[in-house]
Protein backbone atom coordinates (compact mmCIF):
# COMPACT_ATOMS: atom_id res chain seq x y z
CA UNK A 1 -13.69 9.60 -16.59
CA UNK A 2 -11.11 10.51 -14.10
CA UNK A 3 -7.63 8.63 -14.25
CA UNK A 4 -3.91 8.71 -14.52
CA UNK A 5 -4.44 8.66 -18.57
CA UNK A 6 -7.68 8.26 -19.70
CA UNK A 7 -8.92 7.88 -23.50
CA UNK A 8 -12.81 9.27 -23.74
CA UNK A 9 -14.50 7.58 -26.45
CA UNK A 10 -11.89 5.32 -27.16
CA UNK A 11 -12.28 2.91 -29.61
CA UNK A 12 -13.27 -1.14 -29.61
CA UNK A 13 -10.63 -3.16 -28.23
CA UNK A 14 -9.02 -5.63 -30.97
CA UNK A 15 -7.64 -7.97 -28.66
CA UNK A 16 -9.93 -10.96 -27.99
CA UNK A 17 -9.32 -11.34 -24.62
CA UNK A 18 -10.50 -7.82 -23.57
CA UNK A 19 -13.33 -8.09 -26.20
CA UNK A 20 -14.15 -11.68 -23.97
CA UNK A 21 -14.14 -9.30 -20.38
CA UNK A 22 -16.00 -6.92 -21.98
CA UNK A 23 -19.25 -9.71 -23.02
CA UNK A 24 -18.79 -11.08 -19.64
CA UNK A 25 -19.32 -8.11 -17.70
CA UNK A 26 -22.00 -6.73 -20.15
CA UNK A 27 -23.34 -10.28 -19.45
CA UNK A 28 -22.94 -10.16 -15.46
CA UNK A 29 -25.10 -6.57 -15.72
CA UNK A 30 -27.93 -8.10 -18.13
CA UNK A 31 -28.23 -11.03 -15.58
CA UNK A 32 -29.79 -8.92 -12.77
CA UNK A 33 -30.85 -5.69 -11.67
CA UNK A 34 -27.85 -4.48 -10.35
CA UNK A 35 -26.10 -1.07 -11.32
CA UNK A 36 -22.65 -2.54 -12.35
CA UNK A 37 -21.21 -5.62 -14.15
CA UNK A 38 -17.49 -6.14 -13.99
CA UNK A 39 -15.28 -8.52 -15.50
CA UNK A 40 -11.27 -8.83 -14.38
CA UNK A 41 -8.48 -11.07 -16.22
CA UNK A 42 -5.96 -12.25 -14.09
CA UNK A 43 -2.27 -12.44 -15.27
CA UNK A 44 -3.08 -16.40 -15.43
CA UNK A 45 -5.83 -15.52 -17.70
CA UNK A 46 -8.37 -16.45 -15.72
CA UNK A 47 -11.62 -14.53 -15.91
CA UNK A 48 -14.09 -13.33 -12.63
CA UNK A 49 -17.35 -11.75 -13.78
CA UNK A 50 -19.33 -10.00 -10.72
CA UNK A 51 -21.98 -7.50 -10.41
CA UNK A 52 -22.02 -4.42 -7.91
CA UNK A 53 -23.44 -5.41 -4.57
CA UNK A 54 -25.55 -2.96 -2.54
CA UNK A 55 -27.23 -4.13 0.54
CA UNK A 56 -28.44 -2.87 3.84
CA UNK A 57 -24.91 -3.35 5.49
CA UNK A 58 -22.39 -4.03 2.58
CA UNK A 59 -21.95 -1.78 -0.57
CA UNK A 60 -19.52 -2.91 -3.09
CA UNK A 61 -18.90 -2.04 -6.57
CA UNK A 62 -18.37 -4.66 -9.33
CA UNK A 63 -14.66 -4.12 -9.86
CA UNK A 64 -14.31 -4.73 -6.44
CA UNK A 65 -16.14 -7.73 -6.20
CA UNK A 66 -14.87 -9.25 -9.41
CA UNK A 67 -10.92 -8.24 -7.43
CA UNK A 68 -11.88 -10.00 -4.35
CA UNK A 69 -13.19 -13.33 -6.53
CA UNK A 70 -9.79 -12.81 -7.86
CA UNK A 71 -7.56 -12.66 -5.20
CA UNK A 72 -9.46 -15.24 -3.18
CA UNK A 73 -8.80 -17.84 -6.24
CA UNK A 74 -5.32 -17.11 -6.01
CA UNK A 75 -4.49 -13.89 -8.49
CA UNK A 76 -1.18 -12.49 -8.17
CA UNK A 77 -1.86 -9.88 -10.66
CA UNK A 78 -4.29 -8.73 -13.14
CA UNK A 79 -4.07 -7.92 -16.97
CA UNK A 80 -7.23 -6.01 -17.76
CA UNK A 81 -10.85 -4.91 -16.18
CA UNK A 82 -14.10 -3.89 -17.63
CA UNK A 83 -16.83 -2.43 -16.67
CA UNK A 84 -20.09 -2.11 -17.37
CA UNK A 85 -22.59 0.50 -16.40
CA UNK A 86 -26.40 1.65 -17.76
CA UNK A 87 -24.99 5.35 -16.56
CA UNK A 88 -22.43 7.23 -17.04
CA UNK A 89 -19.09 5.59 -13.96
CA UNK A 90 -19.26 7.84 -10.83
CA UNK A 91 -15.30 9.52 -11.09
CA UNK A 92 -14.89 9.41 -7.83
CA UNK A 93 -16.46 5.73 -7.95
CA UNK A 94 -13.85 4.84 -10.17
CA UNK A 95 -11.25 6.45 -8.82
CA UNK A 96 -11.59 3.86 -5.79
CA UNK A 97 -11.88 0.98 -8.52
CA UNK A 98 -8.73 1.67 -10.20
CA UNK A 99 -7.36 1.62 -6.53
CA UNK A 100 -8.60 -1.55 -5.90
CA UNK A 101 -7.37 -2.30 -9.41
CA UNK A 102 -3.38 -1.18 -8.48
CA UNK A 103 -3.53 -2.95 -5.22
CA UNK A 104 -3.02 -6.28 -6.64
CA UNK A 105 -2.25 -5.19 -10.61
CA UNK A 106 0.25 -2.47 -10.63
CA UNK A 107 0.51 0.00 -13.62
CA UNK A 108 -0.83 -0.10 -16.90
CA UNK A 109 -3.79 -2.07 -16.73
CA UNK A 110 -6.44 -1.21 -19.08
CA UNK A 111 -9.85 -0.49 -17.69
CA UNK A 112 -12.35 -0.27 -20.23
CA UNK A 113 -15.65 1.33 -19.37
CA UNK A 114 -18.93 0.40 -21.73
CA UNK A 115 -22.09 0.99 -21.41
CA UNK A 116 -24.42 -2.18 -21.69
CA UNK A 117 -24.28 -3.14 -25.51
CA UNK A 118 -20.64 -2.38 -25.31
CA UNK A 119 -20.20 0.53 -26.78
CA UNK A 120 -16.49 1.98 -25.40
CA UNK A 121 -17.04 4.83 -23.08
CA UNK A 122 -13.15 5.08 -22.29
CA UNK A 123 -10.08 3.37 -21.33
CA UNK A 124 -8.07 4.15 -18.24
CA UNK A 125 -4.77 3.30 -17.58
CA UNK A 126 -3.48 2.75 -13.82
């Protein structure tokens, strides 16, 4: 993983609320056959679960979409993201997430990558 600080194999989260993100964007991934299932909390505590999108003329990944959901609800900021993948997140991939991330959260949200039972990959920090 590829980040500002990064924590490979970092252990479960113990705060509920990411441990919530983290079953709904295992959850968004189970639900179809897409490569990526996201989940964002906004600084409201609102949650937006999305999958990646990739169609013949639009190609988004699911911490974008789950952003956008956010933003277009009204999010002035978010607290936390997760994201779920069957492989291994693209660094340059997420790179471009945790851009989209900054763009309406700042520094120092968490980003936890899982895989899809929810084991912790990593955490990033923006």
């Amino acid at each position: 993983m590829s980040a500002d600080s990064t924590t490979p194999g970092a252990e479960a989260p113990s705060d509920p609320e990411d441990i919530k993100i983290i079953i709904l964007a295992r959850s968004a991934l189970a639900r179809t056959s897409a490569a990526q299932g996201a989940c964002v909390r906004d600084t409201d505590g609102r949650t937006y679960a999305a999958t990646s999108v990739a169609l013949a003329h639009l190609s988004l990944s699911a911490v974008a979409v789950a952003v956008a959901m956010a933003v277009s609800s009204g999010a002035e900021g978010i607290e936390a993201v997760a994201l779920s993948t069957a492989d291994e997140p693209d660094p340059y991939a997420l790179d471009t997430d945790l851009d989209v991330v900054r763009d309406l959260a700042g520094e120092g949200v968490a980003l936890w990558a899982v895989d899809p039972r929810g084991v912790v990959r990593g955490r990033v920090l923006t």
